[in-house]
Protein backbone atom coordinates (compact mmCIF):
# COMPACT_ATOMS: atom_id res chain seq x y z
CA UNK A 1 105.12 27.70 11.26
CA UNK A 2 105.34 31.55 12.16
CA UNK A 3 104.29 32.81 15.37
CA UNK A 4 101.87 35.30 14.60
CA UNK A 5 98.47 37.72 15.43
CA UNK A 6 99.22 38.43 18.97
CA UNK A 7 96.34 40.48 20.16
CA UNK A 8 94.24 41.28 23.23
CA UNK A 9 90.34 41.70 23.96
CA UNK A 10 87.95 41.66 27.08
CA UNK A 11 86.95 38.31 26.60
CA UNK A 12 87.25 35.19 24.22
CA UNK A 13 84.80 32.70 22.82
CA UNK A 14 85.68 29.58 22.37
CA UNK A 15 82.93 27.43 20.11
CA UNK A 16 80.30 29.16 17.62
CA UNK A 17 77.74 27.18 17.95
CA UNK A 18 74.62 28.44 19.63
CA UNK A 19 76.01 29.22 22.76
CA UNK A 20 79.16 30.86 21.62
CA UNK A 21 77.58 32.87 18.72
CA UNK A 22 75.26 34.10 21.68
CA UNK A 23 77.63 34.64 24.33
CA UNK A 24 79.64 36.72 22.27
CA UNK A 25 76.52 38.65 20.47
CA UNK A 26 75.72 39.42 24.39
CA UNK A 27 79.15 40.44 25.61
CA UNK A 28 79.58 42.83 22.89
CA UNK A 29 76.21 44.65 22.52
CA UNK A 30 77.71 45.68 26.49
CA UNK A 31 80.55 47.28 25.02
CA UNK A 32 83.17 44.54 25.28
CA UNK A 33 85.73 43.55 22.60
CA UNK A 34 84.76 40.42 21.64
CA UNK A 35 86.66 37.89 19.92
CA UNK A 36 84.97 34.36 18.84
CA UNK A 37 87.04 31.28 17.53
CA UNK A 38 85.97 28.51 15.75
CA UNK A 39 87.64 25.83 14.55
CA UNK A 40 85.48 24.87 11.60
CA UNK A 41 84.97 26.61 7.77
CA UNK A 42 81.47 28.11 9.62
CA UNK A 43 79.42 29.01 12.37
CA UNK A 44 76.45 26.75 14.02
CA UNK A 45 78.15 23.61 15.22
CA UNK A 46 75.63 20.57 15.84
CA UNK A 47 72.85 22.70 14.53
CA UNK A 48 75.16 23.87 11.28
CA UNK A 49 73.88 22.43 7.94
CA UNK A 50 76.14 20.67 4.80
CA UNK A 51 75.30 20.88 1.20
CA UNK A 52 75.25 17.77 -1.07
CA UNK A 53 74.10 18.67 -4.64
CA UNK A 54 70.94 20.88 -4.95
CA UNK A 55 70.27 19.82 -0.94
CA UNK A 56 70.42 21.27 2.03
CA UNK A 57 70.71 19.18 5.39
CA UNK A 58 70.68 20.39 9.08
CA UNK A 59 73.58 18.77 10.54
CA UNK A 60 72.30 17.77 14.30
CA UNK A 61 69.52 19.90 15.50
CA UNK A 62 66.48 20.27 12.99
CA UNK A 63 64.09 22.11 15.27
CA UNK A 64 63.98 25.45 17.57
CA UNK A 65 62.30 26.23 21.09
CA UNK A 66 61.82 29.49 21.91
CA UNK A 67 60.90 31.83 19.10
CA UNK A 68 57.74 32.58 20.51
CA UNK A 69 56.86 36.36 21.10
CA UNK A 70 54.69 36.20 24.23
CA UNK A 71 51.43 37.82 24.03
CA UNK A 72 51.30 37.94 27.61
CA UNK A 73 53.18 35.26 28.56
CA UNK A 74 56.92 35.48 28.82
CA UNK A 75 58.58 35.36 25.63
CA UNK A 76 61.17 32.06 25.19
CA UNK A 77 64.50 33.08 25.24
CA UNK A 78 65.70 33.27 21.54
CA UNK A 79 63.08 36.41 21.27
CA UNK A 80 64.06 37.87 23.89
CA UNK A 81 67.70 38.06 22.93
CA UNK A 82 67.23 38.98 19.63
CA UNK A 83 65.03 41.91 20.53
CA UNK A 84 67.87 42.74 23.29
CA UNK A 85 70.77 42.35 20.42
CA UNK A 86 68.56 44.56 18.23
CA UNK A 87 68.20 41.99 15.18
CA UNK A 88 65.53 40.24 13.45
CA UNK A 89 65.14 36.70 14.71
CA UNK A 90 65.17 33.96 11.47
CA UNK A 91 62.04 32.96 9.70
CA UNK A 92 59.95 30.24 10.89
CA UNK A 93 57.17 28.46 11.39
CA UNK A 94 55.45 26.59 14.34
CA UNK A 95 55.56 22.98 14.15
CA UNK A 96 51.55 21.50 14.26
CA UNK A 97 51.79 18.20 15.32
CA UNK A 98 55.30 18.59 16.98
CA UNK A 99 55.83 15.53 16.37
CA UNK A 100 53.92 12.23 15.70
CA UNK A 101 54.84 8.71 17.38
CA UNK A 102 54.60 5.71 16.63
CA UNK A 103 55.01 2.63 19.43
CA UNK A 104 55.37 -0.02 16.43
CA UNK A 105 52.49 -1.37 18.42
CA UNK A 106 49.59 -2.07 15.72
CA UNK A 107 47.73 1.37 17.14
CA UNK A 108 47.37 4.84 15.91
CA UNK A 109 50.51 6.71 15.90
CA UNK A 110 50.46 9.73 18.69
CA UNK A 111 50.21 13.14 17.33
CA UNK A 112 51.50 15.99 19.55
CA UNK A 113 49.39 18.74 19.11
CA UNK A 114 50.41 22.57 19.31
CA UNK A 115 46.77 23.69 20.62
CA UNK A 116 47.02 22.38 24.59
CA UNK A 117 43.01 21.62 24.07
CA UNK A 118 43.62 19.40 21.26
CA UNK A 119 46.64 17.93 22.51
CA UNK A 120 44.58 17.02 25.90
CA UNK A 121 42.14 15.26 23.95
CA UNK A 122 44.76 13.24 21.62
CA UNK A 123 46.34 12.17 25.12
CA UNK A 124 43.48 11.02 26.78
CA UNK A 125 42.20 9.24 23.96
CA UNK A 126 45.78 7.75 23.36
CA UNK A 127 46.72 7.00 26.99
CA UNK A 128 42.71 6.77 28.60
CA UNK A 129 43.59 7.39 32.36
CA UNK A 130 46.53 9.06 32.17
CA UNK A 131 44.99 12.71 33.31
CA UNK A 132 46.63 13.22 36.80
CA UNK A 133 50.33 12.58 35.55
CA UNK A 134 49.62 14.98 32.91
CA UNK A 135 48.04 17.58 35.34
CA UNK A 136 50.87 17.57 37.72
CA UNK A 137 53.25 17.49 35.06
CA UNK A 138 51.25 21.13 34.30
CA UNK A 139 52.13 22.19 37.14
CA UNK A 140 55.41 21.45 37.79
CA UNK A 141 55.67 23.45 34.14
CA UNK A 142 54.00 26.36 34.71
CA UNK A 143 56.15 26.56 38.19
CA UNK A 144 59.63 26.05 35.97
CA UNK A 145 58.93 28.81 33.25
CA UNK A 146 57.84 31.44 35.91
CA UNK A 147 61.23 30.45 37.41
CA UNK A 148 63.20 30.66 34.03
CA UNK A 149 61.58 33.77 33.25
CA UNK A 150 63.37 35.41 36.23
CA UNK A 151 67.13 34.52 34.91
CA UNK A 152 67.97 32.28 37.96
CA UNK A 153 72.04 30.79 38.24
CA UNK A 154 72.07 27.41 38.48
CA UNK A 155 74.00 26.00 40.70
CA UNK A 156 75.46 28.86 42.82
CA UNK A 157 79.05 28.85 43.14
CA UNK A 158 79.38 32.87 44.51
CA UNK A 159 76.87 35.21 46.64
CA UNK A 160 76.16 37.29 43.63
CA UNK A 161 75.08 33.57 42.29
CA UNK A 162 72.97 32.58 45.18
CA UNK A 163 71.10 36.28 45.19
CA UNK A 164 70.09 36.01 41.67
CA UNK A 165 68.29 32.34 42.90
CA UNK A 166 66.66 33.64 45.51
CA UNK A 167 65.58 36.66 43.49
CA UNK A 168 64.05 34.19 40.48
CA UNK A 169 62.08 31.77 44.03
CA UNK A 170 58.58 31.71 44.24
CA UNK A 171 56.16 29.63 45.89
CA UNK A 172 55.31 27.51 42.92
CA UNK A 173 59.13 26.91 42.75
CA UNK A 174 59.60 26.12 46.62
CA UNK A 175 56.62 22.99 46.12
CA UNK A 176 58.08 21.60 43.16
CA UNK A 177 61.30 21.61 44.57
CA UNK A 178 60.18 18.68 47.02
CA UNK A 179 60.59 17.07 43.81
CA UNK A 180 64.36 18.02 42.33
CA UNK A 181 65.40 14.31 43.42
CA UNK A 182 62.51 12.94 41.47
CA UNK A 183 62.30 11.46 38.19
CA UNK A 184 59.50 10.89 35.44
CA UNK A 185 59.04 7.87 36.34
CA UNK A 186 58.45 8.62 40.07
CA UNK A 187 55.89 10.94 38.44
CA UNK A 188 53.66 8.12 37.14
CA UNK A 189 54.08 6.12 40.29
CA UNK A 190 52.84 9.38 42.45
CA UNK A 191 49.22 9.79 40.29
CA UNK A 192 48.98 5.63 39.26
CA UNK A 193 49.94 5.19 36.15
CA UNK A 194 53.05 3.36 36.33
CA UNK A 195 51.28 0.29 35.26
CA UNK A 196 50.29 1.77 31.76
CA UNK A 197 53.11 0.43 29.64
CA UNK A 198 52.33 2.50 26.16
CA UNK A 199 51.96 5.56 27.99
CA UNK A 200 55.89 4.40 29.65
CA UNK A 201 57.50 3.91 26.30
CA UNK A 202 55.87 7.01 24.46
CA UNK A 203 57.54 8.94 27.60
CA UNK A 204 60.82 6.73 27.24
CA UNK A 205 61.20 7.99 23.17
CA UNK A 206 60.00 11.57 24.03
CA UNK A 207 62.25 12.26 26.90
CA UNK A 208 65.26 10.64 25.35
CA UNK A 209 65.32 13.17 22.51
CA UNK A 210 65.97 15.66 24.87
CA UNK A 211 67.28 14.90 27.88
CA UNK A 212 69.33 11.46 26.67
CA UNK A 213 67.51 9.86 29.42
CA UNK A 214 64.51 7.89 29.57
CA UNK A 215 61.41 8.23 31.87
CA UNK A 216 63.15 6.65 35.06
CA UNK A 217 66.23 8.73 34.40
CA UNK A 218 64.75 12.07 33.54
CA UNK A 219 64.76 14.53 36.61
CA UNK A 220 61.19 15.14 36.78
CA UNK A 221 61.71 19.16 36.83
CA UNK A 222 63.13 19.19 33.54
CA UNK A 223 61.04 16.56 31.94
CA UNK A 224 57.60 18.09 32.79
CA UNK A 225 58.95 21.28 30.88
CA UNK A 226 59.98 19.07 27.95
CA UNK A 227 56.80 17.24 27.51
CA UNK A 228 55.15 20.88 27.44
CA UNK A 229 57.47 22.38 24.63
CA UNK A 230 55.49 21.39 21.76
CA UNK A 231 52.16 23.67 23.29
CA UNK A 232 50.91 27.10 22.96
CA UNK A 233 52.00 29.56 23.97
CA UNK A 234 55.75 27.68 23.67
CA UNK A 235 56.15 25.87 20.78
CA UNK A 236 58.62 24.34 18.23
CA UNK A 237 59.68 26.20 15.07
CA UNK A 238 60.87 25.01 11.87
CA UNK A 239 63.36 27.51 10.74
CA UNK A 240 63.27 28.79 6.83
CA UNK A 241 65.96 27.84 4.62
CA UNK A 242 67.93 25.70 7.31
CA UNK A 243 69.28 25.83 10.61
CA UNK A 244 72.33 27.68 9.53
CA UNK A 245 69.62 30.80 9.53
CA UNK A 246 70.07 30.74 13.33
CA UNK A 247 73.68 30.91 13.11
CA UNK A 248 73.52 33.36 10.91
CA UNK A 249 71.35 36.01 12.72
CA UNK A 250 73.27 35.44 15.98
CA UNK A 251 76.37 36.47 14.00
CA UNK A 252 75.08 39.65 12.48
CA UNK A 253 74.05 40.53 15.88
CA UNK A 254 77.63 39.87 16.66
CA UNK A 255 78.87 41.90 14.01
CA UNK A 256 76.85 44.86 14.68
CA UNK A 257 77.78 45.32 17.61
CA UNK A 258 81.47 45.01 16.75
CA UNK A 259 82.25 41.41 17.58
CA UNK A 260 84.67 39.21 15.83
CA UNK A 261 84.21 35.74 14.31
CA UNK A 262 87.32 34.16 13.49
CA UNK A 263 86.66 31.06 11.50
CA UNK A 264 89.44 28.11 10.84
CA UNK A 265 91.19 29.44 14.67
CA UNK A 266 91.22 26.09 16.55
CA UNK A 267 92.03 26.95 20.18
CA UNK A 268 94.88 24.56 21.84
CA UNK A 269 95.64 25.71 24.59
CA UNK A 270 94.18 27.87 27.56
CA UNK A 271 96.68 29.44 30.81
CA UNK A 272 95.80 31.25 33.14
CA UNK A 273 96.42 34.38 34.36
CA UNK A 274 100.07 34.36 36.28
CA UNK A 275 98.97 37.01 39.01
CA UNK A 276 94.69 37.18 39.91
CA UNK A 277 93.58 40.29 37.68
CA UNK A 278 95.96 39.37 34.82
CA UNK A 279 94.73 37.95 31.76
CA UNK A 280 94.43 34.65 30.30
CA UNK A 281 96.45 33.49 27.10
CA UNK A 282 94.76 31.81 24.63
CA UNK A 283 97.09 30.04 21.79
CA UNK A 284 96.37 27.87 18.95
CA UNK A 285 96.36 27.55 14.97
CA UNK A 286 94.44 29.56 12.53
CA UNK A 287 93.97 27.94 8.70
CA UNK A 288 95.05 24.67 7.88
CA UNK A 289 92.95 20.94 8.33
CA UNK A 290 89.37 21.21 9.94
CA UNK A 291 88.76 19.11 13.08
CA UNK A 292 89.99 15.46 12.92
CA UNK A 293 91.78 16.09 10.27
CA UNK A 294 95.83 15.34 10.63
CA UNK A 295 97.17 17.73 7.88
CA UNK A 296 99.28 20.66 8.71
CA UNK A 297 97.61 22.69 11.42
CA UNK A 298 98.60 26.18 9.88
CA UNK A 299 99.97 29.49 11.33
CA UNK A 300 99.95 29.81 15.14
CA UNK A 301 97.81 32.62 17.06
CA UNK A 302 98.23 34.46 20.40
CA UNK A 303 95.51 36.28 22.45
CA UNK A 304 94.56 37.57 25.88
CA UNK A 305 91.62 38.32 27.56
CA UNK A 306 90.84 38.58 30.99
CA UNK A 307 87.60 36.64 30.97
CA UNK A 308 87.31 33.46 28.52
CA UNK A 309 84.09 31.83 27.82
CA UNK A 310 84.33 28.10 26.51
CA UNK A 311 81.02 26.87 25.00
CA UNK A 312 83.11 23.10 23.65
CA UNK A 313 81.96 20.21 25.68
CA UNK A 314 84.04 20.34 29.10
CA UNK A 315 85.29 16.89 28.26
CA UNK A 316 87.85 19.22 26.11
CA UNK A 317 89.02 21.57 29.28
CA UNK A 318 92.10 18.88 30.61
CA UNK A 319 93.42 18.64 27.72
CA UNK A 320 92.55 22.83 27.17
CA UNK A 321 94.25 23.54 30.46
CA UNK A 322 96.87 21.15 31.20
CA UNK A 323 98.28 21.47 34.44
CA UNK A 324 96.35 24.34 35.49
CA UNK A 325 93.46 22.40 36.31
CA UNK A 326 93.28 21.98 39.58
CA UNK A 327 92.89 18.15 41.06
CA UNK A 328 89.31 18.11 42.13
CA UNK A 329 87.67 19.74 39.31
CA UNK A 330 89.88 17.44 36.89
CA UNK A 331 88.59 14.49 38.49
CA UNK A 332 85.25 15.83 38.59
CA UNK A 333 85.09 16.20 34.58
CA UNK A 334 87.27 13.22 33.61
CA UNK A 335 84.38 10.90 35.73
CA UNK A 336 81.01 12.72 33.92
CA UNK A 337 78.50 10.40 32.83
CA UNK A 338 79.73 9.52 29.00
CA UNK A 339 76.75 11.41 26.47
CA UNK A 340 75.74 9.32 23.67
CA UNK A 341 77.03 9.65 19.79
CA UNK A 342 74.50 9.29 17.09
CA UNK A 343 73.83 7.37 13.75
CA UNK A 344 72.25 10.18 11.36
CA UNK A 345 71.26 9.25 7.62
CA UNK A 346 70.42 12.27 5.35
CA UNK A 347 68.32 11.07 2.59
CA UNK A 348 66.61 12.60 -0.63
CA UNK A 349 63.53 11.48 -1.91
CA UNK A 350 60.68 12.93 -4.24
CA UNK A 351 58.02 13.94 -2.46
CA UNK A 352 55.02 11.63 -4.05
CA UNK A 353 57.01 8.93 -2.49
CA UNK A 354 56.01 10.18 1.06
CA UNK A 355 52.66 9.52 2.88
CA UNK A 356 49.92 12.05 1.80
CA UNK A 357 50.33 14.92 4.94
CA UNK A 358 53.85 13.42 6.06
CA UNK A 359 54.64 16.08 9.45
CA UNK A 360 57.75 17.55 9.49
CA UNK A 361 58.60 15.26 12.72
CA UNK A 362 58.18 11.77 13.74
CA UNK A 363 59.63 8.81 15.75
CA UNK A 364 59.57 5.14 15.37
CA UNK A 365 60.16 2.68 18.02
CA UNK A 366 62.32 0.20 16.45
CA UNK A 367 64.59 -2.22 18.02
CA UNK A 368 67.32 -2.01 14.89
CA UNK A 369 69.60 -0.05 15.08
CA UNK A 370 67.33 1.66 17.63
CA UNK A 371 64.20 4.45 17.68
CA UNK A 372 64.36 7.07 15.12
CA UNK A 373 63.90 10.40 15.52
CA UNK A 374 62.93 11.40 11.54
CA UNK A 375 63.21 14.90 10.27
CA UNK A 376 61.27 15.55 6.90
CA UNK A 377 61.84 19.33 4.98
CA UNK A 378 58.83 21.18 4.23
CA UNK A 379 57.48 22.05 0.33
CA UNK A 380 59.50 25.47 -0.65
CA UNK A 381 61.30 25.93 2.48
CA UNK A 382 64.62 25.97 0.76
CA UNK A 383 66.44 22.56 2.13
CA UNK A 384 65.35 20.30 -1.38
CA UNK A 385 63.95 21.58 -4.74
CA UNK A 386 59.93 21.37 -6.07
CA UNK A 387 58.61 18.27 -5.41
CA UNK A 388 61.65 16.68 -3.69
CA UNK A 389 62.12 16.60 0.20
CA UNK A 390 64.88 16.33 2.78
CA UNK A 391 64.52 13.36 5.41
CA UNK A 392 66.81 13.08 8.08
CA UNK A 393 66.81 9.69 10.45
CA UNK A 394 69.16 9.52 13.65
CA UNK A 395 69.46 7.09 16.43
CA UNK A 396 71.56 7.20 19.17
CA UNK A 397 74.55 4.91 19.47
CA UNK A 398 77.52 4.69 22.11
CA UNK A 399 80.10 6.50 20.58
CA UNK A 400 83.49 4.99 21.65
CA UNK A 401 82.77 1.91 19.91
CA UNK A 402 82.41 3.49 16.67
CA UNK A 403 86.76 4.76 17.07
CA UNK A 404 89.40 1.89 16.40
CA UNK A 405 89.71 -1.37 14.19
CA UNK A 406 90.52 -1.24 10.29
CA UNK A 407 88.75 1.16 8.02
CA UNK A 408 87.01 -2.43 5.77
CA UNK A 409 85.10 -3.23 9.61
CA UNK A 410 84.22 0.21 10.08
CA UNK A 411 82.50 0.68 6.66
CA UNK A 412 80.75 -2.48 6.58
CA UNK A 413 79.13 -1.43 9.68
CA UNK A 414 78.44 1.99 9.00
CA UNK A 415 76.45 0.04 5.60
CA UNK A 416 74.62 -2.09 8.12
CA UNK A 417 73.35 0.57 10.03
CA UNK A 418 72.21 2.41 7.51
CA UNK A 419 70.48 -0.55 5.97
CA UNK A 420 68.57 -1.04 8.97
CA UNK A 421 67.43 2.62 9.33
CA UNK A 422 66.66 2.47 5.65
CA UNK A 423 64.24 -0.58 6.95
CA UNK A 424 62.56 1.36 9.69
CA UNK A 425 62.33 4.75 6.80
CA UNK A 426 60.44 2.37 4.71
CA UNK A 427 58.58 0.71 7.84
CA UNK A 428 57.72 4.68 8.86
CA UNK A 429 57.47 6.39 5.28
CA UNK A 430 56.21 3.42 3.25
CA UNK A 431 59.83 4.94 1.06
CA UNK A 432 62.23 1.61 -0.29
CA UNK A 433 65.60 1.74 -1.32
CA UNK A 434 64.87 2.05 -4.50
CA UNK A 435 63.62 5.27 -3.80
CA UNK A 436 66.52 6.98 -2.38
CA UNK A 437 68.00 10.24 -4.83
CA UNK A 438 70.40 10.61 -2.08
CA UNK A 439 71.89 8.65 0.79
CA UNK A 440 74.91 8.48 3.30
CA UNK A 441 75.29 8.30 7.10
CA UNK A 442 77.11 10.21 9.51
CA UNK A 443 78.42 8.36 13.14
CA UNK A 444 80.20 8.94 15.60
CA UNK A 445 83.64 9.18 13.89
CA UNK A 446 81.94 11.47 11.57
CA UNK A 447 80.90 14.08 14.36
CA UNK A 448 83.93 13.90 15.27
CA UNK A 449 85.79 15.57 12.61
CA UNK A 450 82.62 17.85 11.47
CA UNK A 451 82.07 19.50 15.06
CA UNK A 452 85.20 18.30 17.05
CA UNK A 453 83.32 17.29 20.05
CA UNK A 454 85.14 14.32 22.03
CA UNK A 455 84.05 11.02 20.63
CA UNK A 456 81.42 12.45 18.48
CA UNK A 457 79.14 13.44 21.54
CA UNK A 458 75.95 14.66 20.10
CA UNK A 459 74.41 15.90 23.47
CA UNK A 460 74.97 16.96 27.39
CA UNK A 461 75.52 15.49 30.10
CA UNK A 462 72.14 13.56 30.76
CA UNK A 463 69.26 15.18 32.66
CA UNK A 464 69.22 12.66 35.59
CA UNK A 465 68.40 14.26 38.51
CA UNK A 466 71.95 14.21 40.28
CA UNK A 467 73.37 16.06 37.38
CA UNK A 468 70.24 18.32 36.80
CA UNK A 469 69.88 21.98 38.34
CA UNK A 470 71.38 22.48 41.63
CA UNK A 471 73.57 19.42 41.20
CA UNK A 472 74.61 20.10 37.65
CA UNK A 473 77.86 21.63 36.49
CA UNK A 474 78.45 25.43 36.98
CA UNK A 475 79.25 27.79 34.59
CA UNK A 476 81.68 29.72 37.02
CA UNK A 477 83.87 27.42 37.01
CA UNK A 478 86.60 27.42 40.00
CA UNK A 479 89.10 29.45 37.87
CA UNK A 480 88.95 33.35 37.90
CA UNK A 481 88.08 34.53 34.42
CA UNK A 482 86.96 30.70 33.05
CA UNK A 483 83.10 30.61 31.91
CA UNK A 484 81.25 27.84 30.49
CA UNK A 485 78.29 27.27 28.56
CA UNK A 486 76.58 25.09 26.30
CA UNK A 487 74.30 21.94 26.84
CA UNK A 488 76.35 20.49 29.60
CA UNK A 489 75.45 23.21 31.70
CA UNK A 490 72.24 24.37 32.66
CA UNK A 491 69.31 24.03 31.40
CA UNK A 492 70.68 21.27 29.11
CA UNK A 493 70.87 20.56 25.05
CA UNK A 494 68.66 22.44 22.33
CA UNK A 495 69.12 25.51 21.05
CA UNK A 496 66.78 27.51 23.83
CA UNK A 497 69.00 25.71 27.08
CA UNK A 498 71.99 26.63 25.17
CA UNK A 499 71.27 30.07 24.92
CA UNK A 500 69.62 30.71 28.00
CA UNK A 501 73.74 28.95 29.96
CA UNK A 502 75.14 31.65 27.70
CA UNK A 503 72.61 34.32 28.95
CA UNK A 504 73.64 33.04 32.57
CA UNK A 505 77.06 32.71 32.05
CA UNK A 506 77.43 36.57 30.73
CA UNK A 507 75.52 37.77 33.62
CA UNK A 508 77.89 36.65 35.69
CA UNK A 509 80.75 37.81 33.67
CA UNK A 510 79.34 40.90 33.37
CA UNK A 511 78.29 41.35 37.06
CA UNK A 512 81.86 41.04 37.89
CA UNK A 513 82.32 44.08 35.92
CA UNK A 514 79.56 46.30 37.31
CA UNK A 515 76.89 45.63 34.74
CA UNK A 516 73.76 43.92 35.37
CA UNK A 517 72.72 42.47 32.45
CA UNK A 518 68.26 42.00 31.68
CA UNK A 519 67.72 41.56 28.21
């Protein structure tokens, strides 16, 4: 092992995925030397894709917030940072219904419409009753994207922090913040519908996708934006081709603007800066095994920076820091709320095998191995040939569990699991095993190696409302020079809350530096 490519920049990535690709697309277009490392063969990280054959699957993530343009309304944040980074955003398409649900209950399944009119009408006729929880769940909506809009820092950890909050208040956001204690479930209570059950487990399946919570752990701030995403003038997107398109246009931002992705560089080690000003040295192996894997870990690299920016789950910073990390904070991360892993089967089947007008997204309440969350690709949109289609199925699972005992117990319960989501596919899609072209499952373990995330985590931290907002984890974090982003931070998981911690996260990076960054 030679000790080699020692080199400096103004700040270090650590993690392409969404947050790290745009981080570092950010930090550049300013001027700054940029250099991004990531441990896998490519960019994307839970929302990368993985060819099998003549398909294409989207590894973790399988839809996109925040494409939208605007047309008089602010636009969502992946528009507005690819018109600030001066590249075309990715081709896509809104999702109409966003996603249809079905209770297992003997009723019509719930479609979630894109036009707010239409969607009003599906909801009362679903859920008769149920108006006044969805009107103040309007509100509190309405009151968290004019917030958003205005690039506040959540939490505050400096005065430059606590300005830009204040700047981004308004009165809408002072009312509703009588309610950052409150959950979903409070919500129901407050307008009288806590005693409609089906309404209560169509929020439970909804909100869990999203915030890994259900209704009466779901901070009620967050959720009311979440149960709006699906509506004009938001909306979810289907991306062309796959998610990797994302990736993709996030890096040729990067590259334009004279940014460096280093692929196969897994990061080891982080120290700080020996006098305040100095830099921070970054070391690690380049080449070699991808994460998980124990073969040779390849040639060692050196770098410094004076400001690093770590988008990996900060479940990785003790072991990233060692002793540098001071006693509080350590204790702080090693006692976070454990996220959940997932159970993900990526299937092939032809197309005439699926229900006439299959949507692209649908759920299932199922009590083996759990709800699924079902993914289906769209005629011609790259991720299956003519007449075939994608369908991806995933369940959450605890992760730990899923680590340990002989390989024989592990595989014969990976082939239960997938048998059973097989059962609810063919409960959902009317599709039998018989009709698979393709079929394996990804858990925990697997995760684990694809994105090197502790455990497998597939999410954040939970949006319960002592971890949500002001009571969340910062992205200055107590060490001069250390940034964080990604979907433990705020606003949470998905591609848009991603994006929008490493839009906060460079503002304050930046501000330190004179700049003041408004894309």
């Amino acid at each position: 092992m030679t000790s080699s490519d020692r080199s400096s920049a103004d700040a270090v990535v650590v993690g392409a995925g969404i947050a790290g690709l745009t981080a570092a697309a950010l930090l550049a277009k300013q001027g700054l030397r940029v250099e991004l490392l990531e441990a896998h063969h490519q960019s994307g990280g839970c929302a990368g894709t993985f060819r099998r054959g003549p398909y294409v699957f989207d590894v973790g993530a399988t839809q996109v917030a925040g494409l939208e343009e605007g047309d008089g309304a602010p636009a969502g944040i992946h528009a507005r940072l690819f018109r600030h980074l001066g590249v075309a955003p990715p081709a896509a398409v809104p999702l109409d219904p966003g996603c249809v649900v079905d209770l297992a209950d003997g009723l019509e399944p719930v479609a979630i419409w894109r036009d707010p009119q239409r969607w009003r009408q599906e909801r009362l006729r679903q859920f008769p009753g149920s108006e006044r929880f969805w009107a103040l769940c309007d509100a509190l909506h309405r009151s968290n994207w004019a917030f958003a809009s205005r690039d506040p820092v959540l939490p505050p950890r400096s005065w430059w922090d606590v300005a830009q909050l204040l700047g981004a208040l308004g009165a809408g956001t002072l009312a509703s913040g009588l309610l950052t204690t409150a959950t979903i479930a409070d919500l129901l209570r407050l307008t009288g519908c806590a005693a409609d059950g089906r309404l209560r487990r169509f929020l439970d399946l909804q909100l869990r996708l999203y915030s890994q919570e259900p209704a009466d752990r779901t901070a009620a701030l967050y959720g009311a934006t979440v149960l709006a995403m699906v509506q004009e003038p938001l909306g979810l997107w289907h991306l062309e081709g796959s998610m990797q398109a994302l990736s993709e246009a996030l890096g040729s931002a990067l590259s334009k603007h004279g940014g460096r992705l280093r692929l196969r560089h897994r990061v080891e080690r982080l120290q700080p800066p020996e006098q305040p000003g100095g830099d921070w040295r970054i070391t690690g192996h380049r080449g070699g095994a991808p994460p998980g894997d124990r073969r040779p870990l390849g040639e060692a690299f050196h770098l410094s920076a004076p400001d690093v920016v770590v988008s990996l789950p900060p479940q990785t910073l003790p072991a990233l820091l060692g002793e540098a990390l001071a006693g509080g904070y350590r204790r702080r991360l090693e006692t976070l709320s454990e996220p959940s892993g997932a159970l993900v089967f990526y299937g092939a089947v032809e197309r005439k095998r699926l229900p006439p007008g299959c949507p692209s997204h649908l759920q299932l309440e199922a009590p083996d191995p759990g709800s699924l969350f079902v993914s289906v690709s769209q005629e011609g949109d790259g991720r299956a040939p003519a007449g075939r289609a994608t369908v991806i199925a995933s369940v959450f699972t605890p992760a730990r569990p899923w680590f340990g005992g002989d390989e024989a117990e592990y595989q014969a319960h990976k082939q239960r699991a997938m048998a059973a989501i097989q059962r609810g596919l063919e409960r959902l899609l009317g599709v039998g095993p018989a009709d698979w072209l393709h079929g394996e499952l990804a858990t925990p373990r697997g995760f684990a190696g694809w994105t090197g995330r502790p455990w497998g985590y597939v999410g954040g931290l939970g949006q319960h409302p002592s971890r949500f907002g002001p009571f969340g984890l910062a992205s200055r974090s107590p060490l001069a020079g250390l940034w964080l982003c990604g979907d433990a931070i705020h606003p949470g998981e998905g591609t848009a809350g991603v994006s929008l911690s490493a839009l906060m996260a460079c503002r304050q990076l930046l501000a330190g530096r004179g700049v003041d960054l408004r894309p």
